[in-house]
Each structure stands twice: as structure tokens, then as C-alpha cells.
Protein backbone atom coordinates (compact mmCIF):
# COMPACT_ATOMS: atom_id res chain seq x y z
CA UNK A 1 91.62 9.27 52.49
CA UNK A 2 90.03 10.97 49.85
CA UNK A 3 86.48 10.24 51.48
CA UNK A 4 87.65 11.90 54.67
CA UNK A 5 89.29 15.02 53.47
CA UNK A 6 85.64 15.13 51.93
CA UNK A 7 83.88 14.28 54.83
CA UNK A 8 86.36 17.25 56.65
CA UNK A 9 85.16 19.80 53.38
CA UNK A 10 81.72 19.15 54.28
CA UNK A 11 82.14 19.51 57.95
CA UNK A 12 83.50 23.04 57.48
CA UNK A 13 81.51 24.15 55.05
CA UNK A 14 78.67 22.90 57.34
CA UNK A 15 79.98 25.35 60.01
CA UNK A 16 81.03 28.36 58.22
CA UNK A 17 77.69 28.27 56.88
CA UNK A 18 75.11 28.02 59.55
CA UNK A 19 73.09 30.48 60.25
CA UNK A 20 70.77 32.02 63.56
CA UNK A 21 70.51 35.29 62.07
CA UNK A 22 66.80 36.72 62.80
CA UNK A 23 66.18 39.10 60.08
CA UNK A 24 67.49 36.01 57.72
CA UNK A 25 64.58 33.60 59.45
CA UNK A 26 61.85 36.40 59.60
CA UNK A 27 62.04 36.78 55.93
CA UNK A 28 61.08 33.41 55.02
CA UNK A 29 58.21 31.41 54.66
CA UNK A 30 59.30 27.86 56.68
CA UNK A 31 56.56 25.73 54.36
CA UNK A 32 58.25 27.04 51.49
CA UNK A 33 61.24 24.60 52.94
CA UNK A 34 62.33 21.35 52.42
CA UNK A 35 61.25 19.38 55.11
CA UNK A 36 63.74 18.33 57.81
CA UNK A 37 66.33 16.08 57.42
CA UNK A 38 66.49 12.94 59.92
CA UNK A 39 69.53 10.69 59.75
CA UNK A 40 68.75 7.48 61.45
CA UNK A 41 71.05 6.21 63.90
CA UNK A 42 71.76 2.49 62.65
CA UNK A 43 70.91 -0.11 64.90
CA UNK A 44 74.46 -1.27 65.18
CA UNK A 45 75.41 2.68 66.70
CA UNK A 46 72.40 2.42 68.55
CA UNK A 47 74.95 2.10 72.38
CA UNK A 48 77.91 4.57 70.78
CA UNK A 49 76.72 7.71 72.35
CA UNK A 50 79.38 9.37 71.11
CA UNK A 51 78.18 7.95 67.57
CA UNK A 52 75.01 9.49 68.17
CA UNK A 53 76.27 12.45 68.87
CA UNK A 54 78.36 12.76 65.80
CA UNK A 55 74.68 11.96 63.96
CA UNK A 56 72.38 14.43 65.92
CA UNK A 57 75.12 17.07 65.72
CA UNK A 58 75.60 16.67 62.06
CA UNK A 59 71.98 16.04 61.57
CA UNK A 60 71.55 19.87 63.01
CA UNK A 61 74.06 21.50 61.26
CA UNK A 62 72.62 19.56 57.93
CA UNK A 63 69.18 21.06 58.88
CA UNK A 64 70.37 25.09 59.72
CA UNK A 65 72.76 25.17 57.09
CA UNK A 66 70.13 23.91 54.27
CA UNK A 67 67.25 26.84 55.85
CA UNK A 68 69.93 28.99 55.58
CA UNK A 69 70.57 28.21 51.91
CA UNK A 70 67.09 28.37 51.30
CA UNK A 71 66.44 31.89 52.57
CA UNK A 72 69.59 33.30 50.98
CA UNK A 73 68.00 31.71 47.36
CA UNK A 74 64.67 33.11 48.23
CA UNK A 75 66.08 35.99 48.81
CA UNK A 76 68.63 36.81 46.36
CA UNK A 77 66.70 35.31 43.30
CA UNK A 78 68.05 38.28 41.83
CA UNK A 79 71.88 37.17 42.06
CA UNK A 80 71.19 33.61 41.19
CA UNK A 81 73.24 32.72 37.88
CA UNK A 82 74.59 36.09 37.21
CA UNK A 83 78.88 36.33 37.05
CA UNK A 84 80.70 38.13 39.25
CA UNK A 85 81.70 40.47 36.48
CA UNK A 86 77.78 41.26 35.66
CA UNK A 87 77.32 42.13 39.32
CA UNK A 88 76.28 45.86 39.51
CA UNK A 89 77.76 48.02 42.79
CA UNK A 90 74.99 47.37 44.70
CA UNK A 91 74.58 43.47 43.57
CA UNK A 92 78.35 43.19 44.83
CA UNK A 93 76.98 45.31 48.48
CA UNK A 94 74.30 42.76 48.70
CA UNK A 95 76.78 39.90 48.04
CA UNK A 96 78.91 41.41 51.17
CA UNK A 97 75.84 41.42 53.06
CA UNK A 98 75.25 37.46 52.54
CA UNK A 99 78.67 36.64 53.91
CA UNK A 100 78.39 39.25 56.65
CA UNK A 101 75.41 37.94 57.56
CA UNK A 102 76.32 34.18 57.28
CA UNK A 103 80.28 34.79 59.40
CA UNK A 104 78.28 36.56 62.44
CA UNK A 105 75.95 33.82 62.53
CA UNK A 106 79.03 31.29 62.66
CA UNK A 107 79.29 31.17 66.35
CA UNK A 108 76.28 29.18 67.35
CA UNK A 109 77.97 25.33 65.87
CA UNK A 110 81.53 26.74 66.96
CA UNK A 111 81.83 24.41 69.81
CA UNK A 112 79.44 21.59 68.47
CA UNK A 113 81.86 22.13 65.21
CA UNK A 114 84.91 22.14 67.27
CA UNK A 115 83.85 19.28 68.45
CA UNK A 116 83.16 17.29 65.35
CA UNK A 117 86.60 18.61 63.96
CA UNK A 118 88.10 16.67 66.24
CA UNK A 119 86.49 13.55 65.90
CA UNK A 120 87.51 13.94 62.30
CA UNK A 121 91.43 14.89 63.40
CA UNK A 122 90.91 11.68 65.32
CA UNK A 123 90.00 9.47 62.40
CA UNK A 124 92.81 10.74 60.23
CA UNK A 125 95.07 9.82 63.26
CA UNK A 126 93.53 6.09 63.14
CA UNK A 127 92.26 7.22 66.79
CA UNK A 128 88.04 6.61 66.62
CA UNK A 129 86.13 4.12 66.06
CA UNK A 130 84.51 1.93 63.93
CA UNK A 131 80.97 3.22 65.02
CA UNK A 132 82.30 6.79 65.19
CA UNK A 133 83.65 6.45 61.44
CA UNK A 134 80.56 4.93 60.92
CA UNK A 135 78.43 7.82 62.09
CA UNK A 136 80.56 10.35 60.04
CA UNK A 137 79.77 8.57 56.96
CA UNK A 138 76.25 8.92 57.65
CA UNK A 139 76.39 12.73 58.23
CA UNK A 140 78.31 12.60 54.96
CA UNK A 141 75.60 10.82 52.85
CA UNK A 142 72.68 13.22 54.48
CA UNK A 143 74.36 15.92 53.85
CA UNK A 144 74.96 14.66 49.92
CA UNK A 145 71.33 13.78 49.62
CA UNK A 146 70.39 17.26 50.92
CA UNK A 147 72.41 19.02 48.11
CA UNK A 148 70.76 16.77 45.99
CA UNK A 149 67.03 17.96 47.11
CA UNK A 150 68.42 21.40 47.13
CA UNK A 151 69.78 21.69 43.61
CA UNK A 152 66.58 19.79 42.22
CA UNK A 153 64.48 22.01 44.01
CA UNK A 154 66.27 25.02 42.28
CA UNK A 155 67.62 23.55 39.44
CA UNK A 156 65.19 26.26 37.26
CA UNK A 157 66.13 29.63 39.27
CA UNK A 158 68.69 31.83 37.39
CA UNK A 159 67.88 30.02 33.88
């Protein structure tokens, strides 16, 4: 249970923090990126489409939501490690700005996330799969390992 409400954590945060927002992508420099993430679809989910589904879907959101985090580091160096109490007026403005610009970008997973909620309601309920649970768990671990690369890539920033 406690690996699914995770799994469900992840999910959302996923969503809530994807991004399309052009003046976010035309500030930054894509090499500067961690490469893609590919989650391989196991041989054994190779004939659940709807397992694939789950994987590619997740596999997506795993990819925007990590360039997303990316820009907003490489562009908000200046933020990175300071408390919310050392924030100056316009620090806090720029802070706004982030989540402005990260909830109006929200709509492009809403019904691929909608989606994927469900499957998840599903799994609470007992009602999916095997392969399905299967493929969730795999989104899970990618996006785990992605954090991973993420804060090892920036472990120095803000230090």
C-alpha cells in the first residue's frame, strides 16, 4: 500500500509539473540535459498494450517533467538553497513566476494523467492487472533513478 500511495505521489507530481511552456524551452541549452530517459517494456508486457501504454506515457511525463526541472535550475541558480525567509521581494516574484509558469503548462498530460490516475484508482481497487501493476512499478523506478541523476547532477549548486 505504501508503494502505491507512492507510486500515486509520483504520478501527480509528474503532472502538476510538466511543462510546454516556450519561453521556458527557448532559454535552455538541450545538450546541457540529461539525456532521455527510456524505460524498457519487459518482455513479459511485451502483448499488454495497455501496459505499454502505462510505460510510454510515464516514460513522457518522466522525460518533460525532468527538462522542465532542468531549465527552472538553470535558470534560477540564483534561488537554489536560499530559505524562504532570505528571499528578497523580487526573489519571492520570481518564485510566483516558476509556479505560474509550471500550472499553465499543466494541461498538456491532463488527459494522458487522467488517464494514468485511473489505472492507479484501479489498482487500489484490486481492479488491473498483473502486467498493468507491473508497468506502474517500472514508471516508478525510472522516475526514482531520474531524481537520482538529477540531484547528482546538481548536488554542488546552492553550496
Amino acid at each position: 500500500m505504501k508503494k502505491l500511495l507512492f507510486i500515486s505521489i509520483i504520478a501527480f507530481f509528474l503532472f502538476s509539473c510538466s511543462s510546454n511552456n516556450e519561453e521556458l524551452a527557448s532559454n535552455s541549452n538541450d545538450s546541457d540535459k540529461l539525456p532521455a530517459l527510456k524505460i524498457e517494456v519487459p518482455a513479459e508486457l511485451q502483448n499488454n498494450e495497455n501496459a505499454k501504454e502505462i510505460i510510454t506515457t510515464g516514460e513522457e511525463m518522466i522525460n518533460k517533467f525532468s527538462n522542465t526541472l532542468e531549465d527552472i535550475i538553470k535558470d534560477n541558480k540564483n534561488l537554489i538553497g536560499k530559505k524562504n525567509d532570505d528571499l528578497s521581494f523580487m526573489e519571492q516574484i520570481q518564485v510566483g513566476k516558476i509556479a505560474v509558469q509550471i500550472a499553465a503548462s499543466m494541461a498538456e498530460f491532463a488527459p494522458k494523467f487522467v488517464k494514468l490516475q485511473s489505472k492507479i484508482e484501479n489498482f487500489k481497487k484490486g481492479d488491473i492487472s498483473e502486467e498493468e501493476a507491473k508497468a506502474i512499478d517500472e514508471v516508478g523506478k525510472a522516475f526514482e533513478k531520474r531524481m537520482d541523476e538529477i540531484n547528482k547532477k546538481y548536488e554542488n549548486l546552492g553550496k
